[in-house]
C-alpha atoms as a PDB file:
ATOM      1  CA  UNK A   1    -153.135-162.920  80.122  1.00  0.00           C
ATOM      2  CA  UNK A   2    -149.422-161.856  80.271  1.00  0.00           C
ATOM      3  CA  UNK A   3    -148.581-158.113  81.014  1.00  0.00           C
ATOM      4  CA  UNK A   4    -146.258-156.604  78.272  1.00  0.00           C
ATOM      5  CA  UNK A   5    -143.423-154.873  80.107  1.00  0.00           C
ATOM      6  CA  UNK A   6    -142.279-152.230  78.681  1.00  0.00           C
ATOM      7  CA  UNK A   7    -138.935-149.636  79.857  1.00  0.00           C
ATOM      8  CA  UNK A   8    -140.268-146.950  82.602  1.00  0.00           C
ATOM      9  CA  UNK A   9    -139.825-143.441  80.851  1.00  0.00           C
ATOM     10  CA  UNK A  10    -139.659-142.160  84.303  1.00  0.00           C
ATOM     11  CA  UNK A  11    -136.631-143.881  86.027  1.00  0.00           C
ATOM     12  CA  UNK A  12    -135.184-145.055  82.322  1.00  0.00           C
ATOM     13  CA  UNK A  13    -135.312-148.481  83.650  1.00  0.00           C
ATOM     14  CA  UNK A  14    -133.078-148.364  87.139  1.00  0.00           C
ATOM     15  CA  UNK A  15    -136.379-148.235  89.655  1.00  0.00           C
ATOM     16  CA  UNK A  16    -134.967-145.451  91.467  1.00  0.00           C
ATOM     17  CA  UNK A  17    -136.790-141.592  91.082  1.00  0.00           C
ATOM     18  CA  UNK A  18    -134.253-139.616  88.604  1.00  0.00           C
ATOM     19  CA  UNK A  19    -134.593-135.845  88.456  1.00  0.00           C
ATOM     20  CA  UNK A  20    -132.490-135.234  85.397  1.00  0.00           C
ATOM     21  CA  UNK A  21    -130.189-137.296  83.024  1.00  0.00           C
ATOM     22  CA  UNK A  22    -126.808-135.991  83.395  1.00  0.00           C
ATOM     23  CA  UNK A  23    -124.401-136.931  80.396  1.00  0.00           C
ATOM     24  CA  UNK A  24    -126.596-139.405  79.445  1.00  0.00           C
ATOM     25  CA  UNK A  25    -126.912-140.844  82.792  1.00  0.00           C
ATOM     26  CA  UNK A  26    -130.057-140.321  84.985  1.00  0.00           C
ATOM     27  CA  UNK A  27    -128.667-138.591  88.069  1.00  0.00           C
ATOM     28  CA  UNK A  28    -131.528-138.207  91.340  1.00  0.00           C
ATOM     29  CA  UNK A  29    -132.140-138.245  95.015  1.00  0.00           C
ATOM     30  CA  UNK A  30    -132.863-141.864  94.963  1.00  0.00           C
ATOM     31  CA  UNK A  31    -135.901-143.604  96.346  1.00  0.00           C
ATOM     32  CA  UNK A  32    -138.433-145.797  94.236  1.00  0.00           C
ATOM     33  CA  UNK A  33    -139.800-144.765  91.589  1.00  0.00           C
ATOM     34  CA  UNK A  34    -143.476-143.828  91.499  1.00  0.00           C
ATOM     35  CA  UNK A  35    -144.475-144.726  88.153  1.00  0.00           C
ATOM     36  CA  UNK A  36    -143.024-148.304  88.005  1.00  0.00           C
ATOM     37  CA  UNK A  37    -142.763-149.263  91.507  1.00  0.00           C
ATOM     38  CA  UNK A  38    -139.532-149.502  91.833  1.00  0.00           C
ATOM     39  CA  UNK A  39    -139.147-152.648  88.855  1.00  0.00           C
ATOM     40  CA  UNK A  40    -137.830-150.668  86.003  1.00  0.00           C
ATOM     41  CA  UNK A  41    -140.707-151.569  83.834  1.00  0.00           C
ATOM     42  CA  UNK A  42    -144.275-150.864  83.524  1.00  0.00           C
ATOM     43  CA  UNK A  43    -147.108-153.001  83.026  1.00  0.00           C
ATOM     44  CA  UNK A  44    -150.565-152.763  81.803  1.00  0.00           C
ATOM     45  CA  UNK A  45    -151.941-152.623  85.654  1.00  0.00           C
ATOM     46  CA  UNK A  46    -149.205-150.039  86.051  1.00  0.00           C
ATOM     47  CA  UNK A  47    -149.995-147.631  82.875  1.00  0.00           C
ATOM     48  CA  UNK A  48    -153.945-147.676  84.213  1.00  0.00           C
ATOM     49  CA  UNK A  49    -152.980-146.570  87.923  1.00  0.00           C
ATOM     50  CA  UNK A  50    -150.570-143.603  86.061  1.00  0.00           C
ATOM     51  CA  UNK A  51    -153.287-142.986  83.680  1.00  0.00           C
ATOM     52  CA  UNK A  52    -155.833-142.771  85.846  1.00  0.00           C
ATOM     53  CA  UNK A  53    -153.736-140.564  88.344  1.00  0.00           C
ATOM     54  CA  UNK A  54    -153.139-138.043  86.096  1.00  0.00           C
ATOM     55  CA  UNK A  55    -156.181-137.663  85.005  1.00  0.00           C
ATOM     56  CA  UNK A  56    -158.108-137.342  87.928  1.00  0.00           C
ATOM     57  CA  UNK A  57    -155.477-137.169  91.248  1.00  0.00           C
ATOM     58  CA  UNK A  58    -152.714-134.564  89.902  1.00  0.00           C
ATOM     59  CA  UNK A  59    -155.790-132.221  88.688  1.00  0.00           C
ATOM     60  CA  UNK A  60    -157.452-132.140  91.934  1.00  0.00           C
ATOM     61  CA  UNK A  61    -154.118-131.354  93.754  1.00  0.00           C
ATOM     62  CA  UNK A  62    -153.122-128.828  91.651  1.00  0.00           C
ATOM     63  CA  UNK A  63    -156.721-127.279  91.895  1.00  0.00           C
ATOM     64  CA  UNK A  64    -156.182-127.487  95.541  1.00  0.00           C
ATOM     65  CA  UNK A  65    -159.082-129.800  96.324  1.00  0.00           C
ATOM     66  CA  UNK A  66    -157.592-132.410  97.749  1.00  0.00           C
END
Protein backbone atom coordinates (compact mmCIF):
# COMPACT_ATOMS: atom_id res chain seq x y z
CA UNK A 1 0.00 0.00 0.00
CA UNK A 2 1.55 3.35 -1.14
CA UNK A 3 1.38 6.41 1.29
CA UNK A 4 -0.25 9.51 -0.42
CA UNK A 5 2.06 12.44 0.26
CA UNK A 6 0.60 15.28 0.62
CA UNK A 7 2.34 19.27 1.24
CA UNK A 8 3.12 19.75 5.20
CA UNK A 9 0.78 22.73 6.31
CA UNK A 10 3.29 23.21 8.97
CA UNK A 11 6.69 23.93 7.22
CA UNK A 12 4.70 24.71 3.66
CA UNK A 13 6.81 22.07 2.21
CA UNK A 14 10.70 23.23 3.06
CA UNK A 15 11.16 20.59 6.23
CA UNK A 16 12.44 23.23 8.32
CA UNK A 17 10.05 24.64 11.59
CA UNK A 18 8.59 28.17 10.21
CA UNK A 19 7.12 30.53 12.78
CA UNK A 20 5.41 32.91 10.41
CA UNK A 21 5.21 33.49 6.56
CA UNK A 22 6.70 36.74 5.88
CA UNK A 23 5.68 38.25 2.37
CA UNK A 24 4.64 35.13 1.36
CA UNK A 25 7.69 33.42 2.42
CA UNK A 26 7.83 31.21 5.59
CA UNK A 27 10.48 32.93 7.70
CA UNK A 28 11.69 30.67 11.23
CA UNK A 29 14.43 29.66 13.54
CA UNK A 30 15.19 26.67 11.51
CA UNK A 31 15.43 23.11 12.70
CA UNK A 32 13.18 20.11 11.41
CA UNK A 33 10.03 20.24 11.34
CA UNK A 34 7.92 18.28 13.80
CA UNK A 35 4.98 17.45 11.89
CA UNK A 36 6.67 16.05 8.71
CA UNK A 37 9.98 15.06 9.87
CA UNK A 38 11.85 17.15 8.22
CA UNK A 39 10.58 15.71 4.32
CA UNK A 40 8.24 18.43 3.37
CA UNK A 41 5.37 16.09 3.07
CA UNK A 42 3.20 14.07 5.21
CA UNK A 43 2.12 10.66 4.99
CA UNK A 44 -0.60 8.54 6.26
CA UNK A 45 1.87 7.09 9.18
CA UNK A 46 2.68 10.75 9.69
CA UNK A 47 -1.06 12.31 9.93
CA UNK A 48 -1.83 9.26 12.67
CA UNK A 49 1.33 10.16 14.94
CA UNK A 50 0.01 14.19 14.62
CA UNK A 51 -3.43 13.03 15.12
CA UNK A 52 -2.93 11.04 17.77
CA UNK A 53 -0.57 13.67 19.51
CA UNK A 54 -2.93 16.16 19.61
CA UNK A 55 -5.39 14.42 20.84
CA UNK A 56 -4.01 12.83 23.65
CA UNK A 57 -0.08 14.33 24.23
CA UNK A 58 -0.70 18.28 23.77
CA UNK A 59 -3.89 17.88 26.23
CA UNK A 60 -2.04 16.27 28.93
CA UNK A 61 0.79 18.91 28.72
CA UNK A 62 -1.26 21.66 28.71
CA UNK A 63 -3.26 20.12 31.72
CA UNK A 64 0.06 19.82 33.31
CA UNK A 65 0.06 16.05 33.72
CA UNK A 66 2.76 15.11 32.02
Amino acid sequence: MDDKKETCRRCAGTGAFITRIENGKPKGPGGICFRCAGKGYQTDADHKRNDYYDAHIMPARVMGLI
